[in-house]
Protein backbone atom coordinates (compact mmCIF):
# COMPACT_ATOMS: atom_id res chain seq x y z
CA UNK A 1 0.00 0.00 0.00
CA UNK A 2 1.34 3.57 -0.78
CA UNK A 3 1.63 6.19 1.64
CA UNK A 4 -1.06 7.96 -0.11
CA UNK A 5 -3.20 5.08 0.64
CA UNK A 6 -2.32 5.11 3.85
CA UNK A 7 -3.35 8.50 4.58
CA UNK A 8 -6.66 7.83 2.86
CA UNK A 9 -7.08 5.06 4.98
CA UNK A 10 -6.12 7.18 8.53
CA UNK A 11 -8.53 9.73 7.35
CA UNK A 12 -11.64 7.38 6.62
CA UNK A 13 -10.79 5.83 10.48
CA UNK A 14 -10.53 9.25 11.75
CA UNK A 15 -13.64 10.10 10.13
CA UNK A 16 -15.79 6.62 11.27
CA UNK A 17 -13.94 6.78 15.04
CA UNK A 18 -14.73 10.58 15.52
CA UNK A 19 -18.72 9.39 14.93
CA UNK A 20 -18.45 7.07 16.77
CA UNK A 21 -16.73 9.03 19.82
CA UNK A 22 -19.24 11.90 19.41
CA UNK A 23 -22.42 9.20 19.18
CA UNK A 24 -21.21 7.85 23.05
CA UNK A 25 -20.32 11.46 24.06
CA UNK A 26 -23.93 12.35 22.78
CA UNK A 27 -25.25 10.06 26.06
CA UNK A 28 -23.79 12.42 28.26
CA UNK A 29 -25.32 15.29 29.90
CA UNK A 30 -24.02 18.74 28.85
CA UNK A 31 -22.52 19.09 32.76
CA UNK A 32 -20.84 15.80 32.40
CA UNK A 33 -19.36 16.70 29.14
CA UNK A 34 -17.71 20.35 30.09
CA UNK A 35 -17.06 18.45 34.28
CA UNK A 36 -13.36 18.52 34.41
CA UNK A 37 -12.13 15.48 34.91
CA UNK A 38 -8.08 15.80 34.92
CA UNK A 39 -7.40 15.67 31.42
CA UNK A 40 -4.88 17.55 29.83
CA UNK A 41 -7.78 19.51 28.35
CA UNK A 42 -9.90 19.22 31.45
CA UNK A 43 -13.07 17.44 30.13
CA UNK A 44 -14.53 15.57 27.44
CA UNK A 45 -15.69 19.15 25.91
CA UNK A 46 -12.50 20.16 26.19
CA UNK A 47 -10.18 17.57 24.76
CA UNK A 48 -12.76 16.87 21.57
CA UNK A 49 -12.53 20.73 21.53
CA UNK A 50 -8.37 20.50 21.29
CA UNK A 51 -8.54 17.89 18.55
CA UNK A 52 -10.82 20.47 16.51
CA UNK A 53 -8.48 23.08 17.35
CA UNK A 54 -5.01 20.66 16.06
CA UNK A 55 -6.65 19.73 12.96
CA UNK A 56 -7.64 23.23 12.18
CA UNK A 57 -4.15 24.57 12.76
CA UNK A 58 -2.81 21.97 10.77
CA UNK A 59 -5.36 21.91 8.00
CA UNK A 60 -4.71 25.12 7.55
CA UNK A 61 -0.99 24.97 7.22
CA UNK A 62 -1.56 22.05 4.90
CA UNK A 63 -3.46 24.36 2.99
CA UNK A 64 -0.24 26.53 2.12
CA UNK A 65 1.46 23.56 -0.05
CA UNK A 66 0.76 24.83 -3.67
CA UNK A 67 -1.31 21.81 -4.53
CA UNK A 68 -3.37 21.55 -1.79
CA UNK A 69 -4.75 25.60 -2.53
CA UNK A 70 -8.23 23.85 -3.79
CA UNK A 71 -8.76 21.17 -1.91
CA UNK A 72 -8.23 22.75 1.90
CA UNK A 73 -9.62 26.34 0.35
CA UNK A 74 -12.36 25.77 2.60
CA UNK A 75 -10.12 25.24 5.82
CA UNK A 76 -8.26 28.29 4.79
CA UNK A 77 -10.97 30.33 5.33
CA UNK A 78 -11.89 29.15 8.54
CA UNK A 79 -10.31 31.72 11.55
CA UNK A 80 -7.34 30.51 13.27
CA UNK A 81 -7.66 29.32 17.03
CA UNK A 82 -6.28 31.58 19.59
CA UNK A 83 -4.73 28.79 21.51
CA UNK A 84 -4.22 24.80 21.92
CA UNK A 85 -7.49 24.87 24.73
CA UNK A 86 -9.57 27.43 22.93
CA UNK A 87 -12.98 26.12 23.57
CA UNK A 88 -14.04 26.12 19.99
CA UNK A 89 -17.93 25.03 20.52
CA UNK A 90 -19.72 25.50 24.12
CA UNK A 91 -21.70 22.11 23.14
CA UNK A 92 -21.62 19.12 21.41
CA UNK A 93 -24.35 20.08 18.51
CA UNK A 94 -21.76 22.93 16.88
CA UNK A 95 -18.80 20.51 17.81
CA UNK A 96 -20.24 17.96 16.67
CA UNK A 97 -21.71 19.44 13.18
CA UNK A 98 -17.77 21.44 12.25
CA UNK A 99 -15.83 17.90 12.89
CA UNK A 100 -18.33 16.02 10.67
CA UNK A 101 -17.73 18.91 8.41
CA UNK A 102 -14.06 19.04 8.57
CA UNK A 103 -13.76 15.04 8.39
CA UNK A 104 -15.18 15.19 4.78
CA UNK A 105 -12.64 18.21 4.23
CA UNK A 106 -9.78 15.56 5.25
CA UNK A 107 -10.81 12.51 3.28
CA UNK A 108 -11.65 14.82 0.22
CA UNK A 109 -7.70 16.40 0.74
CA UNK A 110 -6.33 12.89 1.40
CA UNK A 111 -7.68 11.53 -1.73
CA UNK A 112 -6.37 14.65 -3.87
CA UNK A 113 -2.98 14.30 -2.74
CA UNK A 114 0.00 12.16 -4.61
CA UNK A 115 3.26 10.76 -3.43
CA UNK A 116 5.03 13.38 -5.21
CA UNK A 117 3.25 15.90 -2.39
CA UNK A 118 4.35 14.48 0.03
CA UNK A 119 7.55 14.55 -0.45
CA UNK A 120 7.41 18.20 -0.02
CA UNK A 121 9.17 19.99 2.55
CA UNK A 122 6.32 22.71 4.26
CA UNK A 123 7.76 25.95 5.93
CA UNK A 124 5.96 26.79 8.55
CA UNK A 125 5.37 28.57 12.00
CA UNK A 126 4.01 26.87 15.09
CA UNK A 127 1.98 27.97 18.08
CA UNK A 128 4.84 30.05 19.50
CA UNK A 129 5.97 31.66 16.45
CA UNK A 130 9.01 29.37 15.73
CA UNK A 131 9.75 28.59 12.60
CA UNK A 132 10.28 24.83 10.80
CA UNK A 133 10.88 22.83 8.10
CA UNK A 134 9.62 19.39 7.60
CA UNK A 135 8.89 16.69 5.33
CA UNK A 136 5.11 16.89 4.16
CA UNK A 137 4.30 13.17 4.84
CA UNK A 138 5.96 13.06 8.21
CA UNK A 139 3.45 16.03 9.26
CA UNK A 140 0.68 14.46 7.86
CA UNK A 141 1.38 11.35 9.86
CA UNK A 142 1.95 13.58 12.98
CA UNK A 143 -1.55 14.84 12.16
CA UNK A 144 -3.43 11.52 12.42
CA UNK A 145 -1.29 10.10 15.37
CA UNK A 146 -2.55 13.52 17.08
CA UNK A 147 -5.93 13.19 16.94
CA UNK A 148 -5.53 9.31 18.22
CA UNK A 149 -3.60 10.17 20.69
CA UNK A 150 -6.32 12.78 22.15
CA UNK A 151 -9.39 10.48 20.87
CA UNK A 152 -7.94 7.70 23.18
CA UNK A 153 -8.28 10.11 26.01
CA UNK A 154 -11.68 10.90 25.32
CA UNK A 155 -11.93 7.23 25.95
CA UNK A 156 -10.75 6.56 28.56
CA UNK A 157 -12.66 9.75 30.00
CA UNK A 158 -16.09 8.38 28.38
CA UNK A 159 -14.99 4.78 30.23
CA UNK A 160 -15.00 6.16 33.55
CA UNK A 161 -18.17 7.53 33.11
CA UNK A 162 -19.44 4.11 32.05
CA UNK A 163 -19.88 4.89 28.74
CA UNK A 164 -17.90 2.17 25.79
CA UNK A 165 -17.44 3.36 22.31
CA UNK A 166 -17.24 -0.01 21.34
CA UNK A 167 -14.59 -1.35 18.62
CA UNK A 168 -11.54 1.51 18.03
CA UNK A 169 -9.34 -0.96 16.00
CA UNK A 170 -7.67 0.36 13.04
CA UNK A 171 -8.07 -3.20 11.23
CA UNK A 172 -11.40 -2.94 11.80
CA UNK A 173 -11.46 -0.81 8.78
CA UNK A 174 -9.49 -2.63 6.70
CA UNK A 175 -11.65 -4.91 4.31
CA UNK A 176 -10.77 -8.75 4.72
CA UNK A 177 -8.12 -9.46 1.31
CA UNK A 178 -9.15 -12.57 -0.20
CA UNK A 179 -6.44 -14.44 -2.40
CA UNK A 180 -6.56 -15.95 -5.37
């Protein structure tokens, strides 16, 4: 499978696990979404906030690498968060709508791509103003690996609260190959 593949496959799982995250956060009460509860970003609000927050900042760098002008245009647009905890959306129904949103806007950019893009090196400023330099792919991959990293905390948050999201498995994605 080609890295391109790859990606296209990381953003259809981000895209079914993020429904799947905000259908078991949907059982919660809006005080036991925004209760902080220790997290890094305080609550379940707060941490599904942060991951809309990451994948805007990046999205919108991505957006700067001359062939992805069209395809993030939309992203672009959107105004930059003021910060890594910026509550984005007060409640889940506006959180909830913008991810669904920006998940199409990352399969529909994943599938544009092509191997020669990401190969590019993107210049680029983070959060604090420093500068860098990196290797498209490896920040796309950084991207992904992000957004697990935070979704598994929303999970283990929505676990203590009783509440199971069921199946997270990559491979569950993957279709069965059959040989011939």
């Amino acid at each position: 499978m080609s890295l391109k593949n790859h990606f296209e496959l990381l953003a259809t799982y981000n895209q079914w696990m993020n429904s799947k995250v905000y259908a078991a956060a949907g059982q919660l009460s809006t005080t036991d979404l925004a209760k902080d509860r220790g997290a890094f970003f305080g609550s379940i609000l707060g941490t599904l906030n942060h991951i809309l927050v990451g994948d805007t900042i990046w999205l919108k760098r991505f957006a700067t690498h001359p062939s992805c002008l069209n395809s993030l245009r939309e992203v672009a647009d959107l105004q930059s968060p003021t910060g890594l905890n910026q509550i984005l959306f007060e409640g889940l129904g506006g959180l909830s709508e913008r991810r669904i949103w920006l998940d199409r806007q990352i399969i529909n950019w994943t599938a544009e791509l092509s191997e020669g893009d990401l190969d590019f090196v993107l210049s680029y400023h983070n959060t604090k103003g420093i500068s860098a330099n990196k290797r498209y792919s490896s920040l796309v991959l950084h991207f992904f690996n992000h957004q697990t990293h935070h979704r598994g905390q929303v999970s283990t948050l929505l676990s203590q609260v009783g509440v199971d999201i069921g199946v997270t498995d990559l491979l569950a994605q993957i279709p069965e190959e059959t040989h011939v």
